[in-house]
Protein backbone atom coordinates (compact mmCIF):
# COMPACT_ATOMS: atom_id res chain seq x y z
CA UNK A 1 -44.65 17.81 25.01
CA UNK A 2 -41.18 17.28 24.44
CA UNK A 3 -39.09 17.86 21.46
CA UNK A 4 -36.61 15.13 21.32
CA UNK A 5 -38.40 12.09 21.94
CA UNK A 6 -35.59 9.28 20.68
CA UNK A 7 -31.84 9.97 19.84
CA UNK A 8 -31.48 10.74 16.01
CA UNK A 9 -30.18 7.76 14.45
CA UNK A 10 -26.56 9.08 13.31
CA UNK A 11 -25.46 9.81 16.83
CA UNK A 12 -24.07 6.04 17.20
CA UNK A 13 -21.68 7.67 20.55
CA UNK A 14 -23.25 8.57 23.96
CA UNK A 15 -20.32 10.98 24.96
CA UNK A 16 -17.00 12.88 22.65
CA UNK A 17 -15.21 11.13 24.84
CA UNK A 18 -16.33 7.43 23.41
CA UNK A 19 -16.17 8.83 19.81
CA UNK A 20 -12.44 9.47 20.70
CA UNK A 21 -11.97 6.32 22.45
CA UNK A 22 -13.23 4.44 18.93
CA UNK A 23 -11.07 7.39 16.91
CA UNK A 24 -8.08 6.20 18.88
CA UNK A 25 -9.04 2.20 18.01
CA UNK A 26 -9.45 2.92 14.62
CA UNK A 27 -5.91 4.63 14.75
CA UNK A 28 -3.87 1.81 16.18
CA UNK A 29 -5.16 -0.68 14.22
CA UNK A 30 -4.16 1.37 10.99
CA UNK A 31 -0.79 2.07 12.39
CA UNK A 32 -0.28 -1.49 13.22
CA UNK A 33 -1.66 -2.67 9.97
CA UNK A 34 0.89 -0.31 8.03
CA UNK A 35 3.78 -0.95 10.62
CA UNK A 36 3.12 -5.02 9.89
CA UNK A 37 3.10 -4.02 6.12
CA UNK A 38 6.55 -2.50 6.42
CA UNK A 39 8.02 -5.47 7.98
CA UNK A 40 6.11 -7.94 5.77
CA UNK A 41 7.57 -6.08 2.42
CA UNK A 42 11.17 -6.11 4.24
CA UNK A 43 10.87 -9.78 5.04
CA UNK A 44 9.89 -10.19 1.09
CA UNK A 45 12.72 -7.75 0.24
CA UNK A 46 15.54 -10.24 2.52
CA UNK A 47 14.11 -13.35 0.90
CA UNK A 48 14.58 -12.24 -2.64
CA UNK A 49 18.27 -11.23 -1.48
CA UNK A 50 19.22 -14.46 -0.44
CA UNK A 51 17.03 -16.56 -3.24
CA UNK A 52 19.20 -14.40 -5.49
CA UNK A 53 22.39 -13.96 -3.91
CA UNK A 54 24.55 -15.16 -7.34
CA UNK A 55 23.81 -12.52 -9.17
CA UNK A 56 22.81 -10.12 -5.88
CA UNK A 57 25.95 -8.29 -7.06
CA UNK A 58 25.03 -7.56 -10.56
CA UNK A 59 21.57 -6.40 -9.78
CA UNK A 60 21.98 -4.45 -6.36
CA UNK A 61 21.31 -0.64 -7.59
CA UNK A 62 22.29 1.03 -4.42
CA UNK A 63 25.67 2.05 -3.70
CA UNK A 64 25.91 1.83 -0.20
CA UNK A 65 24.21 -1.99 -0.61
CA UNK A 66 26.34 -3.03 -3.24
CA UNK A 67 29.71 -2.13 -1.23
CA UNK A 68 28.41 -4.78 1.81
CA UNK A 69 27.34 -7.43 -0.46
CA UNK A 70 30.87 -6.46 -2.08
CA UNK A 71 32.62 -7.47 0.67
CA UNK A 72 31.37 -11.30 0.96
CA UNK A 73 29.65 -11.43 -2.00
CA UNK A 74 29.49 -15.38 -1.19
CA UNK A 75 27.54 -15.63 1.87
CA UNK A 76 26.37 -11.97 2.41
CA UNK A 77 27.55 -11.45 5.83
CA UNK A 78 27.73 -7.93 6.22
CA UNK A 79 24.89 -7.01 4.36
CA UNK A 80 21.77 -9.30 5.13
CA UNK A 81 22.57 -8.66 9.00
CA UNK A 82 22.80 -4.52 8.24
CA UNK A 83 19.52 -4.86 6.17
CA UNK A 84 17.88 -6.46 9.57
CA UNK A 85 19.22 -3.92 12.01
CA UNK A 86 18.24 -1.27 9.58
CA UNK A 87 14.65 -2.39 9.55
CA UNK A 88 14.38 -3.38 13.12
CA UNK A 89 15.45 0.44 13.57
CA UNK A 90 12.97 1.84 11.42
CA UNK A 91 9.76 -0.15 13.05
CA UNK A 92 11.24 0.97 16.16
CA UNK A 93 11.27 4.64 15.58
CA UNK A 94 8.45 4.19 13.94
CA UNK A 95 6.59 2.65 17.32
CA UNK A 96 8.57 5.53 19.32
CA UNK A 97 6.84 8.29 17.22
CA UNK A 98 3.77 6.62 17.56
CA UNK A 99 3.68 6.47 21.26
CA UNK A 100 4.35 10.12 21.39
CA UNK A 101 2.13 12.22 18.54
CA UNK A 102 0.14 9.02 17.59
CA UNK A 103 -0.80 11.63 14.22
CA UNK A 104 2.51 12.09 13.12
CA UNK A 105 3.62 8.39 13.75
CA UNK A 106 0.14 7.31 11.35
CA UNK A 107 1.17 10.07 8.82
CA UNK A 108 5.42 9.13 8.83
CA UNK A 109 4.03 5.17 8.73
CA UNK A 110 1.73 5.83 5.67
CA UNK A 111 4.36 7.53 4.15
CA UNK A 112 6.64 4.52 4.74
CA UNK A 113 4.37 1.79 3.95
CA UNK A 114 3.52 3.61 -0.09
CA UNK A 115 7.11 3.24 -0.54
CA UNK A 116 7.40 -0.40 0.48
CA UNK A 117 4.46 -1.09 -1.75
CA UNK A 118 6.14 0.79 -4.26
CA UNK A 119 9.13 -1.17 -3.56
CA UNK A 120 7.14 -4.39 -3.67
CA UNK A 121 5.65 -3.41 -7.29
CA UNK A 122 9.57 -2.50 -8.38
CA UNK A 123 11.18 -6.16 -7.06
CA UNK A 124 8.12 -7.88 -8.12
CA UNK A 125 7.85 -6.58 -12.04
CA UNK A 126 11.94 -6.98 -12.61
């Protein structure tokens, strides 16, 4: 008579190796989920800039943002471009980390995506 008749019901995997395969699924499509996030919040972030560009310059609390929109405070030139480039940067490091130590690159975009949502809950209650 044998002992194990049927496969117990939790094993839902045949092999580690599928388990990791799903592990690694499950992974991407949380990194990609939070990396979309960042750029949705971003894209939220630019709109609000340019829906409020009068009085950008009276609101803007960050130094280094208020000196570009100082420059052409009228049509934003310097800044709206830098704020692009400085997010397109981001979600590419962000992707480059990710390639390499997929961990690390969840971790760093999790990190990253609680302060856009922080950010989000900020610009939305002011």
């Amino acid at each position: 008579m044998s002992y194990v008749t049927t496969r117990p019901a939790r094993f839902r995997f045949e092999s580690v190796t599928e388990a990791i395969a799903v592990a690694m699924q499950k992974s991407e499509v949380r990194f990609w989920m939070l990396w979309w996030f960042i750029a949705l919040v971003s894209t939220i972030d630019l709109w609000l800039v340019v829906a409020y560009q009068d009085v950008i310059l009276d609101i803007e609390e960050s130094a280094v943002c208020h000196f570009l929109i100082s420059l052409d405070p009228q049509r934003l030139s310097y800044f709206l471009p830098a704020k692009v480039m400085g997010t397109t940067l981001v979600l590419g490091i962000l992707y480059g980390i990710w390639l390499r130590l997929r961990q690390h690159g969840l971790a760093i975009a999790g990190g990253v995506a609680t302060f856009q949502a922080w950010l989000l809950f900020y610009l939305t209650i002011t």
